[in-house]
PDB file of N, CA and C in Angstrom:
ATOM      1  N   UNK A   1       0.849  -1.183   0.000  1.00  0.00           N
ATOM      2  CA  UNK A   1       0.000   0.000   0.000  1.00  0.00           C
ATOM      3  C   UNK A   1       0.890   1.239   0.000  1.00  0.00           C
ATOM      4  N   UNK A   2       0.648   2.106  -0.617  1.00  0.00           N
ATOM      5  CA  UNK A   2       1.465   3.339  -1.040  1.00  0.00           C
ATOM      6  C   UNK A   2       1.428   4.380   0.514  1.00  0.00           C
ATOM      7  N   UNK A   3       0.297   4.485   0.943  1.00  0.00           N
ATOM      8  CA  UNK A   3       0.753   5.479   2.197  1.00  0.00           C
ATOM      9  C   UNK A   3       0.867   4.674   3.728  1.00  0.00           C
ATOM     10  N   UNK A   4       1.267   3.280   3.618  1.00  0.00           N
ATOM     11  CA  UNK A   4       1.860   2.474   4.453  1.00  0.00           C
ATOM     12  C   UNK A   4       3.429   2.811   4.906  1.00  0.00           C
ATOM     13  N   UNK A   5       3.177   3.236   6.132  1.00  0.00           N
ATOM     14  CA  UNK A   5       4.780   3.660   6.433  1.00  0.00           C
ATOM     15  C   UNK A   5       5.564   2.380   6.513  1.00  0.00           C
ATOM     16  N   UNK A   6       4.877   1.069   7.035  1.00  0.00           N
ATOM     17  CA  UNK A   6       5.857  -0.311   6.889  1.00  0.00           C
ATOM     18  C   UNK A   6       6.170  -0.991   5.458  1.00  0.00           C
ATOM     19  N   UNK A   7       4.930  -0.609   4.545  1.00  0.00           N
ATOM     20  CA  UNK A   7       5.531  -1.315   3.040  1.00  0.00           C
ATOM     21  C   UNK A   7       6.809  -0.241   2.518  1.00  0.00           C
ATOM     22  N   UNK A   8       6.405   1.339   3.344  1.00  0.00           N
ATOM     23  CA  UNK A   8       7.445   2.129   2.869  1.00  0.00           C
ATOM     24  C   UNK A   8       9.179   1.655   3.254  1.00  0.00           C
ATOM     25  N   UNK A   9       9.290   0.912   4.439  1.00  0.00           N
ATOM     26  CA  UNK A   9      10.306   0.547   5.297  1.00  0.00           C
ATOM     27  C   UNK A   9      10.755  -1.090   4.121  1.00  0.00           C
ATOM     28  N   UNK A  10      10.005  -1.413   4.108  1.00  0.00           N
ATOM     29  CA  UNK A  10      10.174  -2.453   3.491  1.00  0.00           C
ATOM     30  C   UNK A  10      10.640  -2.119   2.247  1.00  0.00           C
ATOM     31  N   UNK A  11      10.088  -1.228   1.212  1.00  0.00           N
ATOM     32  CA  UNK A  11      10.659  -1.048  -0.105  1.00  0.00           C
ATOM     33  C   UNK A  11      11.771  -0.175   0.052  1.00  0.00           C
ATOM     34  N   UNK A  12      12.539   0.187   1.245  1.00  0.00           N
ATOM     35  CA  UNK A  12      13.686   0.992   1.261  1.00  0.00           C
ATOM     36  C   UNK A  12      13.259   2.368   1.316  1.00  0.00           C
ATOM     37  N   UNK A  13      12.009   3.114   0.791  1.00  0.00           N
ATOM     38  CA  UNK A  13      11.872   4.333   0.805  1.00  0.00           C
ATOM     39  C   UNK A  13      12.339   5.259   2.176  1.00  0.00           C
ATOM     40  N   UNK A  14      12.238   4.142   3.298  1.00  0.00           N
ATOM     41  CA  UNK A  14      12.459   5.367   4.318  1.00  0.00           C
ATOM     42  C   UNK A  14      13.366   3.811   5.178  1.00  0.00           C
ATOM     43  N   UNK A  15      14.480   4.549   5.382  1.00  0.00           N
ATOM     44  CA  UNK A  15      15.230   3.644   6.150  1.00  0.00           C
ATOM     45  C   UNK A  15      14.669   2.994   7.389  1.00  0.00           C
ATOM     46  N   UNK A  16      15.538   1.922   8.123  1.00  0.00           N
ATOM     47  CA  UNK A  16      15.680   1.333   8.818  1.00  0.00           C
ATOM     48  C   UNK A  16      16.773   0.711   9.737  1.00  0.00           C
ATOM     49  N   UNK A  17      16.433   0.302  10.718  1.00  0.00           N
ATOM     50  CA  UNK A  17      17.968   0.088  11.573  1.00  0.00           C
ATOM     51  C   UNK A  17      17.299  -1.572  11.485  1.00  0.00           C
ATOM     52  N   UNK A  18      17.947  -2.487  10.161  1.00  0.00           N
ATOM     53  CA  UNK A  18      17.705  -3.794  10.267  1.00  0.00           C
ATOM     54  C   UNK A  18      18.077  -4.498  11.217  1.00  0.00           C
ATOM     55  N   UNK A  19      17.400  -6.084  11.590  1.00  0.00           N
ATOM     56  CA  UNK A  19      18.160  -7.188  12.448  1.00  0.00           C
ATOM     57  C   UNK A  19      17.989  -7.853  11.493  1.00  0.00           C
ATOM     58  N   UNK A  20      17.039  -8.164  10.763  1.00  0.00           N
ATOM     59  CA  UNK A  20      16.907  -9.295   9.199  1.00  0.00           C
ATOM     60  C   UNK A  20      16.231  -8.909   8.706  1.00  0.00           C
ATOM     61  N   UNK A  21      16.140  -9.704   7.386  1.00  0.00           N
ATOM     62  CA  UNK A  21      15.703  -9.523   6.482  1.00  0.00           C
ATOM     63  C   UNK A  21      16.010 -10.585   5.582  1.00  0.00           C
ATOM     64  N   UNK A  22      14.517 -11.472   5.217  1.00  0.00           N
ATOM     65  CA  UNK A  22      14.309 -12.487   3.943  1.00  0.00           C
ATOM     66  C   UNK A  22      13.461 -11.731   3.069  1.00  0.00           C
ATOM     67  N   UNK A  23      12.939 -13.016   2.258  1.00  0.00           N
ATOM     68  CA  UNK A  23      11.811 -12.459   1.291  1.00  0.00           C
ATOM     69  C   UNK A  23      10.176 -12.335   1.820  1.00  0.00           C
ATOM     70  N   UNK A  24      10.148 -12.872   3.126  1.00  0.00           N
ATOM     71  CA  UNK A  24       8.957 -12.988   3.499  1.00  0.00           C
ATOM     72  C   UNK A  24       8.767 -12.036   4.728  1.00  0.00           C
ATOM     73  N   UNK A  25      10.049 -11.499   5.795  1.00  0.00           N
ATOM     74  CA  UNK A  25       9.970 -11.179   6.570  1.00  0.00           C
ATOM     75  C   UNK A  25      10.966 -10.176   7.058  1.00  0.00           C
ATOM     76  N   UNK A  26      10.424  -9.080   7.522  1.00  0.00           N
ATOM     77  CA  UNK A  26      11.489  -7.800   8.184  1.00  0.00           C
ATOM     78  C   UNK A  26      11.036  -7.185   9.604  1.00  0.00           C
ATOM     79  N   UNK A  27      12.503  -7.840  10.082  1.00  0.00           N
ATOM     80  CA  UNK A  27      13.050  -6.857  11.519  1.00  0.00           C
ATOM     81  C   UNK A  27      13.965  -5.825  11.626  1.00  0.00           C
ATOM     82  N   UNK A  28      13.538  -5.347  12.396  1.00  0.00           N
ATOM     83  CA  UNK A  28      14.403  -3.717  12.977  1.00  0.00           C
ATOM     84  C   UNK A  28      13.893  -3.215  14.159  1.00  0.00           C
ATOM     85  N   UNK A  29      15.089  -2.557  14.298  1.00  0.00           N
ATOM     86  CA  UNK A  29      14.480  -1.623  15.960  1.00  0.00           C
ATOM     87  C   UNK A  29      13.071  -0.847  15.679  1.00  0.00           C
ATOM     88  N   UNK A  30      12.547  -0.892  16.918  1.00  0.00           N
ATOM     89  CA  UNK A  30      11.416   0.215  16.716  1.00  0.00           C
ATOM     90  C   UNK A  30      12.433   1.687  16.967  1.00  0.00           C
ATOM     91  N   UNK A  31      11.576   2.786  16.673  1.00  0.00           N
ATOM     92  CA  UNK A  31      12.596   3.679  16.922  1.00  0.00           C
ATOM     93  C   UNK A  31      12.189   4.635  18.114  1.00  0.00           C
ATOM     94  N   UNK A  32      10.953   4.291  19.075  1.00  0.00           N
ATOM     95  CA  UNK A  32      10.606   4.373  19.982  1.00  0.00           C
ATOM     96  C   UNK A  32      10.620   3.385  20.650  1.00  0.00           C
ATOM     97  N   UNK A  33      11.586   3.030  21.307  1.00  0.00           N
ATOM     98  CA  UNK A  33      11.405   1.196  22.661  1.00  0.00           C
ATOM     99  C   UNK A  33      11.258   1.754  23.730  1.00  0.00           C
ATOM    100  N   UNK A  34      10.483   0.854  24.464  1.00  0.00           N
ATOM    101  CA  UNK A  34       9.823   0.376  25.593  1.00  0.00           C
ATOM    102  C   UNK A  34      10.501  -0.316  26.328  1.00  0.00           C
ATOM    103  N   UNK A  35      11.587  -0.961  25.641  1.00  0.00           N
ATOM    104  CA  UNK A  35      12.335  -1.924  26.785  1.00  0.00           C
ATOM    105  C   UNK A  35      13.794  -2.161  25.871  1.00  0.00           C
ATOM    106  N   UNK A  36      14.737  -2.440  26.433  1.00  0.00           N
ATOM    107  CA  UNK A  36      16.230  -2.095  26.153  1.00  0.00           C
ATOM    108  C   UNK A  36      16.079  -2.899  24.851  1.00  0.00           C
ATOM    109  N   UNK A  37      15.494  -3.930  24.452  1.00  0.00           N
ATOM    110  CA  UNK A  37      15.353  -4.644  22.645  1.00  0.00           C
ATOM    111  C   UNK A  37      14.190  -4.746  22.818  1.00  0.00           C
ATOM    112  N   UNK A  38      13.573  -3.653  21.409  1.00  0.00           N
ATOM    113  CA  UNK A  38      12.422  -3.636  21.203  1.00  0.00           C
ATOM    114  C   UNK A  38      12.409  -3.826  19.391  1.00  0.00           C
ATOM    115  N   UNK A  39      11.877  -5.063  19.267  1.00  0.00           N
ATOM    116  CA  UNK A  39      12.529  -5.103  17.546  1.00  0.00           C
ATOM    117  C   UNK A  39      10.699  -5.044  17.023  1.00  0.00           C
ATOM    118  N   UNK A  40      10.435  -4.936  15.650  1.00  0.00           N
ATOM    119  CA  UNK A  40       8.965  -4.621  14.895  1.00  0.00           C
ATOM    120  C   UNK A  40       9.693  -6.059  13.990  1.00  0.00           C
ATOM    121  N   UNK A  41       8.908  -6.619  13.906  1.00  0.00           N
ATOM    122  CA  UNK A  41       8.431  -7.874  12.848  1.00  0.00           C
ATOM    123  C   UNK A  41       7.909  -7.988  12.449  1.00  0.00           C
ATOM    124  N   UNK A  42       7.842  -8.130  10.824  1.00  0.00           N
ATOM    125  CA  UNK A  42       6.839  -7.621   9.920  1.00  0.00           C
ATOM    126  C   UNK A  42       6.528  -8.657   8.694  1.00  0.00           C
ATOM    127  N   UNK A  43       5.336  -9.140   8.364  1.00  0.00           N
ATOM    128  CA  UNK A  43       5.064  -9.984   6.931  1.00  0.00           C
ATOM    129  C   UNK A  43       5.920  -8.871   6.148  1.00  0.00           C
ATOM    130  N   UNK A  44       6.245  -9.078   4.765  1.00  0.00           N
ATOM    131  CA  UNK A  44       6.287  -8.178   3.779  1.00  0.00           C
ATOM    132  C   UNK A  44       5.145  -7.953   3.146  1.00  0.00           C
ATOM    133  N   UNK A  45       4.203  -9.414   3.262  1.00  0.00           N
ATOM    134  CA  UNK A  45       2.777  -9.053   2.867  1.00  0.00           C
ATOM    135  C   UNK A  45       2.132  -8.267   2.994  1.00  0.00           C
ATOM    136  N   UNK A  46       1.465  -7.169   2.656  1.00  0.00           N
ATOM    137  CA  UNK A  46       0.791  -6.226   3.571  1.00  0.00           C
ATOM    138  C   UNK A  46      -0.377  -6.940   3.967  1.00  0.00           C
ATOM    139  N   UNK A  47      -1.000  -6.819   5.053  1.00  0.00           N
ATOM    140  CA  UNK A  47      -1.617  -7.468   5.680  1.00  0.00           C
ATOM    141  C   UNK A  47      -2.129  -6.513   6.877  1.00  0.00           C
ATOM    142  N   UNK A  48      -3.562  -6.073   6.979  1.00  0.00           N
ATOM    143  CA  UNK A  48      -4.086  -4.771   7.721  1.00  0.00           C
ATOM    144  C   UNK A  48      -3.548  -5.061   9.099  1.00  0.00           C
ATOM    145  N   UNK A  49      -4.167  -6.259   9.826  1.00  0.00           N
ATOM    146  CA  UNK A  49      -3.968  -6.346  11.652  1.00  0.00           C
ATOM    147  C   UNK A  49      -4.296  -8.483  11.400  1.00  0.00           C
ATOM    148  N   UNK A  50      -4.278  -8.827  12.138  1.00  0.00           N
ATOM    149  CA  UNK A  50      -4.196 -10.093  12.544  1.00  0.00           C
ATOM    150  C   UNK A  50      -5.940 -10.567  12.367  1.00  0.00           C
ATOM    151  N   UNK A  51      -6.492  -9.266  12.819  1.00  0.00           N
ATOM    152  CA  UNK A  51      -8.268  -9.842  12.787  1.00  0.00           C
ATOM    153  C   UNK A  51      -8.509  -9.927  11.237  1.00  0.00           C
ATOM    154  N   UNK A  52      -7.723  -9.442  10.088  1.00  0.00           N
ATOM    155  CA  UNK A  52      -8.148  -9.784   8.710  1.00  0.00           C
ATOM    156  C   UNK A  52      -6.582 -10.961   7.912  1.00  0.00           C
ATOM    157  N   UNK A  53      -6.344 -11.660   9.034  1.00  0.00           N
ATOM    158  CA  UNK A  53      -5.680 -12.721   8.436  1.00  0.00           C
ATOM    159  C   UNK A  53      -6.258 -13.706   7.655  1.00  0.00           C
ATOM    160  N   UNK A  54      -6.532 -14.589   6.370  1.00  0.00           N
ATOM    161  CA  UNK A  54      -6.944 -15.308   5.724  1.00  0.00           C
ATOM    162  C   UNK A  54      -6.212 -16.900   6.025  1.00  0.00           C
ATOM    163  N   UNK A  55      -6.793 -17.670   6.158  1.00  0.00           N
ATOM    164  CA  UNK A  55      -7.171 -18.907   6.638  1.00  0.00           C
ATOM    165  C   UNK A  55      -4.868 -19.215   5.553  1.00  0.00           C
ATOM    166  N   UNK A  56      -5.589 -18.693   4.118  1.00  0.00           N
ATOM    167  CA  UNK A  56      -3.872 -19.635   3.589  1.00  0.00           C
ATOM    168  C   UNK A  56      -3.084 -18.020   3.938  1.00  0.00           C
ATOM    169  N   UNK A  57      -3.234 -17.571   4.666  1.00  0.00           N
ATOM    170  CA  UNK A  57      -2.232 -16.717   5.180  1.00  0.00           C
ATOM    171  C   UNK A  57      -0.959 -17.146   6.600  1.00  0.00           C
ATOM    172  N   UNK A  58      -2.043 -18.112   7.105  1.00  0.00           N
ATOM    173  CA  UNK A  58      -1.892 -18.990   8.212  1.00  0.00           C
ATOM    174  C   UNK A  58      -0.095 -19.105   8.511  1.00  0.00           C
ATOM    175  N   UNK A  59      -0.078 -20.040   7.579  1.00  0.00           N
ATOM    176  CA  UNK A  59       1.739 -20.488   7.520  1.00  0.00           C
ATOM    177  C   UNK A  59       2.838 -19.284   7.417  1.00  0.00           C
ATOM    178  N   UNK A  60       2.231 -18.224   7.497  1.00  0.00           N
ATOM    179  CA  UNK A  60       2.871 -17.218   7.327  1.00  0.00           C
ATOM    180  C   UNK A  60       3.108 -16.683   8.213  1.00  0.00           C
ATOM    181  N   UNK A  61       1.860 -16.528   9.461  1.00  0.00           N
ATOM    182  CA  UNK A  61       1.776 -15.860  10.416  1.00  0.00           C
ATOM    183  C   UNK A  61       2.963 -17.300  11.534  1.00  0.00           C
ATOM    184  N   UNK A  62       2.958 -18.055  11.392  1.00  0.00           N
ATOM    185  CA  UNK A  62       3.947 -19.179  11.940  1.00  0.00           C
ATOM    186  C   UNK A  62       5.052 -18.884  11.442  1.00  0.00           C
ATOM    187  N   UNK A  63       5.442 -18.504  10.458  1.00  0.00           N
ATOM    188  CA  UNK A  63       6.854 -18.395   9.885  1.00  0.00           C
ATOM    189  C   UNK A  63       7.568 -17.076  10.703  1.00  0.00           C
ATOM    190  N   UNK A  64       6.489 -16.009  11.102  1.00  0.00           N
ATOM    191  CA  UNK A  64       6.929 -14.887  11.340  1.00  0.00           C
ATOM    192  C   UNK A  64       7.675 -15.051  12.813  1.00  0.00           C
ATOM    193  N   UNK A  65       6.844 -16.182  13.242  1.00  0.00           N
ATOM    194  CA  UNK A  65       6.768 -16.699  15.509  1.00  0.00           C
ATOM    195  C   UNK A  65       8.093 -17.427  15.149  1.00  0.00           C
ATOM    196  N   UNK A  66       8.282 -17.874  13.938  1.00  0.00           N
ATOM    197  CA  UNK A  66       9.930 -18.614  13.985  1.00  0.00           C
ATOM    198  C   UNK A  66      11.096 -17.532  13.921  1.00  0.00           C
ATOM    199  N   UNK A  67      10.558 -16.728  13.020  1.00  0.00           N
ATOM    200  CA  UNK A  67      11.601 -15.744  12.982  1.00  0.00           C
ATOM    201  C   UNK A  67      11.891 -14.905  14.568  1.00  0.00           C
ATOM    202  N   UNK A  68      10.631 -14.750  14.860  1.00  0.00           N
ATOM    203  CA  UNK A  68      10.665 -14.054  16.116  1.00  0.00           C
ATOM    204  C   UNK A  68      11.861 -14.671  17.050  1.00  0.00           C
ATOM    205  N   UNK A  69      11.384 -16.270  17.151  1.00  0.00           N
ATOM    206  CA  UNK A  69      12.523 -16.771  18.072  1.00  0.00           C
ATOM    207  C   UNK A  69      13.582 -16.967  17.616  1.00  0.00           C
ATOM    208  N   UNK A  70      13.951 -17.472  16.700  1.00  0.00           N
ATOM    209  CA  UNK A  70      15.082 -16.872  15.887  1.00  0.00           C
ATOM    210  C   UNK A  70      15.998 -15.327  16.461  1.00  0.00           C
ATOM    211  N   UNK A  71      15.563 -14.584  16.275  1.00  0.00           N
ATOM    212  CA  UNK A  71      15.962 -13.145  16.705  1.00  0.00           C
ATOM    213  C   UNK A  71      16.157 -12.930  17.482  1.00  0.00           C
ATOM    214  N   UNK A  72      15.268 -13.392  18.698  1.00  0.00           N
ATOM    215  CA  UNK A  72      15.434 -13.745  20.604  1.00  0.00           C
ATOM    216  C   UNK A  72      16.564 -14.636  20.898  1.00  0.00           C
ATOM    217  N   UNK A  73      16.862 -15.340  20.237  1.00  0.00           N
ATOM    218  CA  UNK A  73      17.777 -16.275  20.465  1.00  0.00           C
ATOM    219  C   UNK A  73      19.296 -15.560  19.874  1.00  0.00           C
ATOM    220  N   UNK A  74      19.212 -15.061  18.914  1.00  0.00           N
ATOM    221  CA  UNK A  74      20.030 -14.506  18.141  1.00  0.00           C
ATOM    222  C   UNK A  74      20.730 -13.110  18.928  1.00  0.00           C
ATOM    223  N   UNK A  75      19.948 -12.969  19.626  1.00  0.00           N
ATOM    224  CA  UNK A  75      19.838 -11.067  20.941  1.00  0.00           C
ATOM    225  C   UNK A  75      20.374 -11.703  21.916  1.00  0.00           C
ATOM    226  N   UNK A  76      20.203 -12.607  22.323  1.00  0.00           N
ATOM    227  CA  UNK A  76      20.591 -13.539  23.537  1.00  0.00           C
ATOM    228  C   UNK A  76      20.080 -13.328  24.774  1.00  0.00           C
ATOM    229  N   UNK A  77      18.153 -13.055  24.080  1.00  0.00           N
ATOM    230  CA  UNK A  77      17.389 -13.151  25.571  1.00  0.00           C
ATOM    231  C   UNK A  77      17.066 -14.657  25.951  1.00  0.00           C
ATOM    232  N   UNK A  78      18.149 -14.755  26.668  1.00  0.00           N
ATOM    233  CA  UNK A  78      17.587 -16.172  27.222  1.00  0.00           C
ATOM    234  C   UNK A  78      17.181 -16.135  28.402  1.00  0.00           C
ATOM    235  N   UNK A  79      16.750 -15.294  29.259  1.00  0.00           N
ATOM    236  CA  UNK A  79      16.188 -14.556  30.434  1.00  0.00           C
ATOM    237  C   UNK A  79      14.270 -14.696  30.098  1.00  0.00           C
ATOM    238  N   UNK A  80      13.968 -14.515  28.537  1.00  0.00           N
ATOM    239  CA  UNK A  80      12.865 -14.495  28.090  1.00  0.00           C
ATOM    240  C   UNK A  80      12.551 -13.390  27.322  1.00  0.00           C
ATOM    241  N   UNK A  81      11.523 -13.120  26.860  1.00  0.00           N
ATOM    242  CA  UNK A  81      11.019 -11.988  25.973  1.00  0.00           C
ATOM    243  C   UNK A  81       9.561 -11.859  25.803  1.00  0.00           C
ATOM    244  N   UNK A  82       9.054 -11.047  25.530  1.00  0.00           N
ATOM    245  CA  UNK A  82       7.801 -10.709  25.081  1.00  0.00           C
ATOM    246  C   UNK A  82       7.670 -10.781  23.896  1.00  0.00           C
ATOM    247  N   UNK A  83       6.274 -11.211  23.184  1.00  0.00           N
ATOM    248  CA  UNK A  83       5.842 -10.916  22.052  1.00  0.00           C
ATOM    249  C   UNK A  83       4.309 -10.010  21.919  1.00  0.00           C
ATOM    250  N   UNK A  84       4.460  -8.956  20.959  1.00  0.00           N
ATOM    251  CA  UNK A  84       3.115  -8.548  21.551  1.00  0.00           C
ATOM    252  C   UNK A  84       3.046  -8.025  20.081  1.00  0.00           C
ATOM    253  N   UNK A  85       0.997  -8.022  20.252  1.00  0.00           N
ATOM    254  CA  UNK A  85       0.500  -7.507  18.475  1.00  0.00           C
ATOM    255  C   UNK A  85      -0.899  -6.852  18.961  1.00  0.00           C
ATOM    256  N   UNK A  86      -0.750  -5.247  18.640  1.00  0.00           N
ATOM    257  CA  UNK A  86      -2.112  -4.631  18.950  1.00  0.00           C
ATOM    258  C   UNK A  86      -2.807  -4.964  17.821  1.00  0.00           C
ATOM    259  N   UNK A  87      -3.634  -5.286  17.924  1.00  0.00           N
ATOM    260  CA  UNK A  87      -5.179  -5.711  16.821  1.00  0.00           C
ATOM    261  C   UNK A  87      -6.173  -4.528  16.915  1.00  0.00           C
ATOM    262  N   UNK A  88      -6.542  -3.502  15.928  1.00  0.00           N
ATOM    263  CA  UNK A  88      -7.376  -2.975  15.585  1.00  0.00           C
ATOM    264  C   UNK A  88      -7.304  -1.701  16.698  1.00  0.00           C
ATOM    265  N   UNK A  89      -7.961  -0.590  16.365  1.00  0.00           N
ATOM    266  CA  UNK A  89      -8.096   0.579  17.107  1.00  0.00           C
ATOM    267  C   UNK A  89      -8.400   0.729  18.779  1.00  0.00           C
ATOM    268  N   UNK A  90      -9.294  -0.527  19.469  1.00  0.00           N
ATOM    269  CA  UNK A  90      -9.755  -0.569  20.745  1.00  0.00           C
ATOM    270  C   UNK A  90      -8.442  -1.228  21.528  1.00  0.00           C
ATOM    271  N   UNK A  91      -7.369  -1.941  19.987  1.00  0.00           N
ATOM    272  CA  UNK A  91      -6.199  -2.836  20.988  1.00  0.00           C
ATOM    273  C   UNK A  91      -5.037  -2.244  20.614  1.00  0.00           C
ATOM    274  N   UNK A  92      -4.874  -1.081  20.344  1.00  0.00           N
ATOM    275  CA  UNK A  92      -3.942   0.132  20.348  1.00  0.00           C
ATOM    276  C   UNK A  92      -2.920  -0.094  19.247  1.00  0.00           C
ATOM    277  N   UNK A  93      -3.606  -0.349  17.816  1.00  0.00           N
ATOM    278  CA  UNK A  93      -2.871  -0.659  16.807  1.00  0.00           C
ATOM    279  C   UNK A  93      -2.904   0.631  15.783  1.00  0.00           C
ATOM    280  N   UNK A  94      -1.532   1.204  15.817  1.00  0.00           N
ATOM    281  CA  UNK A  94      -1.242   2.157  15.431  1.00  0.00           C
ATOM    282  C   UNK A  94      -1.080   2.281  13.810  1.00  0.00           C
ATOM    283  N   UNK A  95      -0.416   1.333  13.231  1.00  0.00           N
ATOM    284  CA  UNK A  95       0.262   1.171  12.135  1.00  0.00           C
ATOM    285  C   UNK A  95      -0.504   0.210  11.589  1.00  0.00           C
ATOM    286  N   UNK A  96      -1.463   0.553  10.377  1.00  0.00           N
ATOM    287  CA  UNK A  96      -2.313  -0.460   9.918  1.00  0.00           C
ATOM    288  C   UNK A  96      -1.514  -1.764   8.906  1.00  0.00           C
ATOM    289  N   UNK A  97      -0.435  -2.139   9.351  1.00  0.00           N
ATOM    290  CA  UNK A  97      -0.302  -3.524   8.799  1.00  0.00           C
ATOM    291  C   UNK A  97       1.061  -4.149   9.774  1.00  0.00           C
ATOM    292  N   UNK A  98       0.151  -5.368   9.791  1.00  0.00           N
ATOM    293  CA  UNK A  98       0.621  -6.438  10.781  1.00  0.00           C
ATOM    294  C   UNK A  98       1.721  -6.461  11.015  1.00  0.00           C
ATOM    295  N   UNK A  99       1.881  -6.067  12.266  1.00  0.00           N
ATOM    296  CA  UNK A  99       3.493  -6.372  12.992  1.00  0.00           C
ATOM    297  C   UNK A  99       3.409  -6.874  14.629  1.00  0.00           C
ATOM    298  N   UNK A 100       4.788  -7.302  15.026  1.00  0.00           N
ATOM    299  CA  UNK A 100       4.682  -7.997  16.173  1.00  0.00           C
ATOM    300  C   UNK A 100       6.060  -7.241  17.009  1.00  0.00           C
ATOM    301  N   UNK A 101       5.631  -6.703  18.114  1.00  0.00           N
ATOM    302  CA  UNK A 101       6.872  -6.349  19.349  1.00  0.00           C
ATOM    303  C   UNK A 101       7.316  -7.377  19.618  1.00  0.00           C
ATOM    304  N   UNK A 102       9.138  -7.739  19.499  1.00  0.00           N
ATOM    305  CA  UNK A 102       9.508  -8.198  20.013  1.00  0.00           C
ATOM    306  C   UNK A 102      10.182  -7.524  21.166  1.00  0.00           C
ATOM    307  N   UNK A 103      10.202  -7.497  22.867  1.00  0.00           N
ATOM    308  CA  UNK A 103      10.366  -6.706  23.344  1.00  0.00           C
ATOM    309  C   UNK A 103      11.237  -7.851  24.768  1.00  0.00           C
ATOM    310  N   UNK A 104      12.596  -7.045  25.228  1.00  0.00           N
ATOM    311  CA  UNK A 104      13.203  -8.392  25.979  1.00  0.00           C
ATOM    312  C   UNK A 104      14.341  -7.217  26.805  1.00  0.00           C
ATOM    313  N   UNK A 105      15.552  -8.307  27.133  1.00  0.00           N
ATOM    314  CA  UNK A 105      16.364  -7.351  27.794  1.00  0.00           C
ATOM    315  C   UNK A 105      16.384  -6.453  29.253  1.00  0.00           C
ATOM    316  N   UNK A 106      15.177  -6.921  29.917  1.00  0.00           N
ATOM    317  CA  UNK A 106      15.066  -6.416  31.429  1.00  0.00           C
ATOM    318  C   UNK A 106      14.029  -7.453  31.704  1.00  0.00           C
ATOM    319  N   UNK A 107      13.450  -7.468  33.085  1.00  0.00           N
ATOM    320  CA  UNK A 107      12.307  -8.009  33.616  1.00  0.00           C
ATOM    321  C   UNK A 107      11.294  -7.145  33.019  1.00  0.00           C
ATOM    322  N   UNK A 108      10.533  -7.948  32.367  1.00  0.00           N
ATOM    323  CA  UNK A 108       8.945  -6.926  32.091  1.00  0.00           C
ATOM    324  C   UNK A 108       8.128  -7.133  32.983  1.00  0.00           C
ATOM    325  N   UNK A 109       7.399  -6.128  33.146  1.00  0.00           N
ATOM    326  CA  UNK A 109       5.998  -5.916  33.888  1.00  0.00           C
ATOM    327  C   UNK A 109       4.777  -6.063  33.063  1.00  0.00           C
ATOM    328  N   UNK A 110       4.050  -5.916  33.576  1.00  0.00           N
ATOM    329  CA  UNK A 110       2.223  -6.229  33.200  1.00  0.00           C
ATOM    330  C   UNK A 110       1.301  -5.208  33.517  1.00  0.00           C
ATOM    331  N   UNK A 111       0.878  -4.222  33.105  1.00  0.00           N
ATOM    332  CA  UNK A 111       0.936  -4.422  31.662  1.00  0.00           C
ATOM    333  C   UNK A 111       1.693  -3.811  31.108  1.00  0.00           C
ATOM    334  N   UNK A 112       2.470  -2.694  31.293  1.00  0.00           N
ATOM    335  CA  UNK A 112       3.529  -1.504  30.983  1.00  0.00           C
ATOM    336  C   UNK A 112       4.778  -2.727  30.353  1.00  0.00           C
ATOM    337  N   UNK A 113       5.543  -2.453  29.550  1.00  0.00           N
ATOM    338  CA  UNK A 113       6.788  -2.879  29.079  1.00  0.00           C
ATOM    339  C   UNK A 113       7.752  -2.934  30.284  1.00  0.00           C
TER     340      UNK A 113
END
């Protein structure tokens, strides 16, 4: 989508501070964190929020939870980490296409980061 600031991140238009990057999937710092590693994980698919995921979208949304740990493992939270995904306007989803906080690196609290 053209006024998507994440397909924009994704097609290079507006940089990023990468951790990876395949053909299906992109991490980077958020550039506001909440907690000492706060990485955004992203389909390349555009894809609005998680409540309009499609049934063969499925394996995708699994590929992304691999990458996730992948990356956690790769950061060397072995202490643990958070994963978190606001869904839609009432669940504080800012950026209309699907991404996931990976968020680690201290003790988290509940509900605050």
């Amino acid at each position: 989508m053209s006024d998507c600031i994440f397909c924009k991140i994704i097609s290079g238009e507006i940089p990023s501070k990468k951790v990876y990057e395949d053909d299906r999937v992109l991490a980077f710092h958020d550039i506001n964190p909440t907690a000492p590693v706060h990485i955004l994980v992203i389909p390349k698919e555009h894809i609005t929020s998680l409540a309009e995921v499609k049934d063969e979208q499925l394996e995708l949304i699994g590929y992304v939870h691999g990458v996730i740990r992948n990356i956690a493992k790769d950061l060397g939270l072995v202490n643990g980490f958070r994963v978190v995904n606001n869904c839609g306007l009432d669940g504080g989803q800012e950026v209309k296409h699907l991404h996931f906080h990976l968020l680690g690196g201290k003790k988290l609290t509940w509900p605050a980061g």
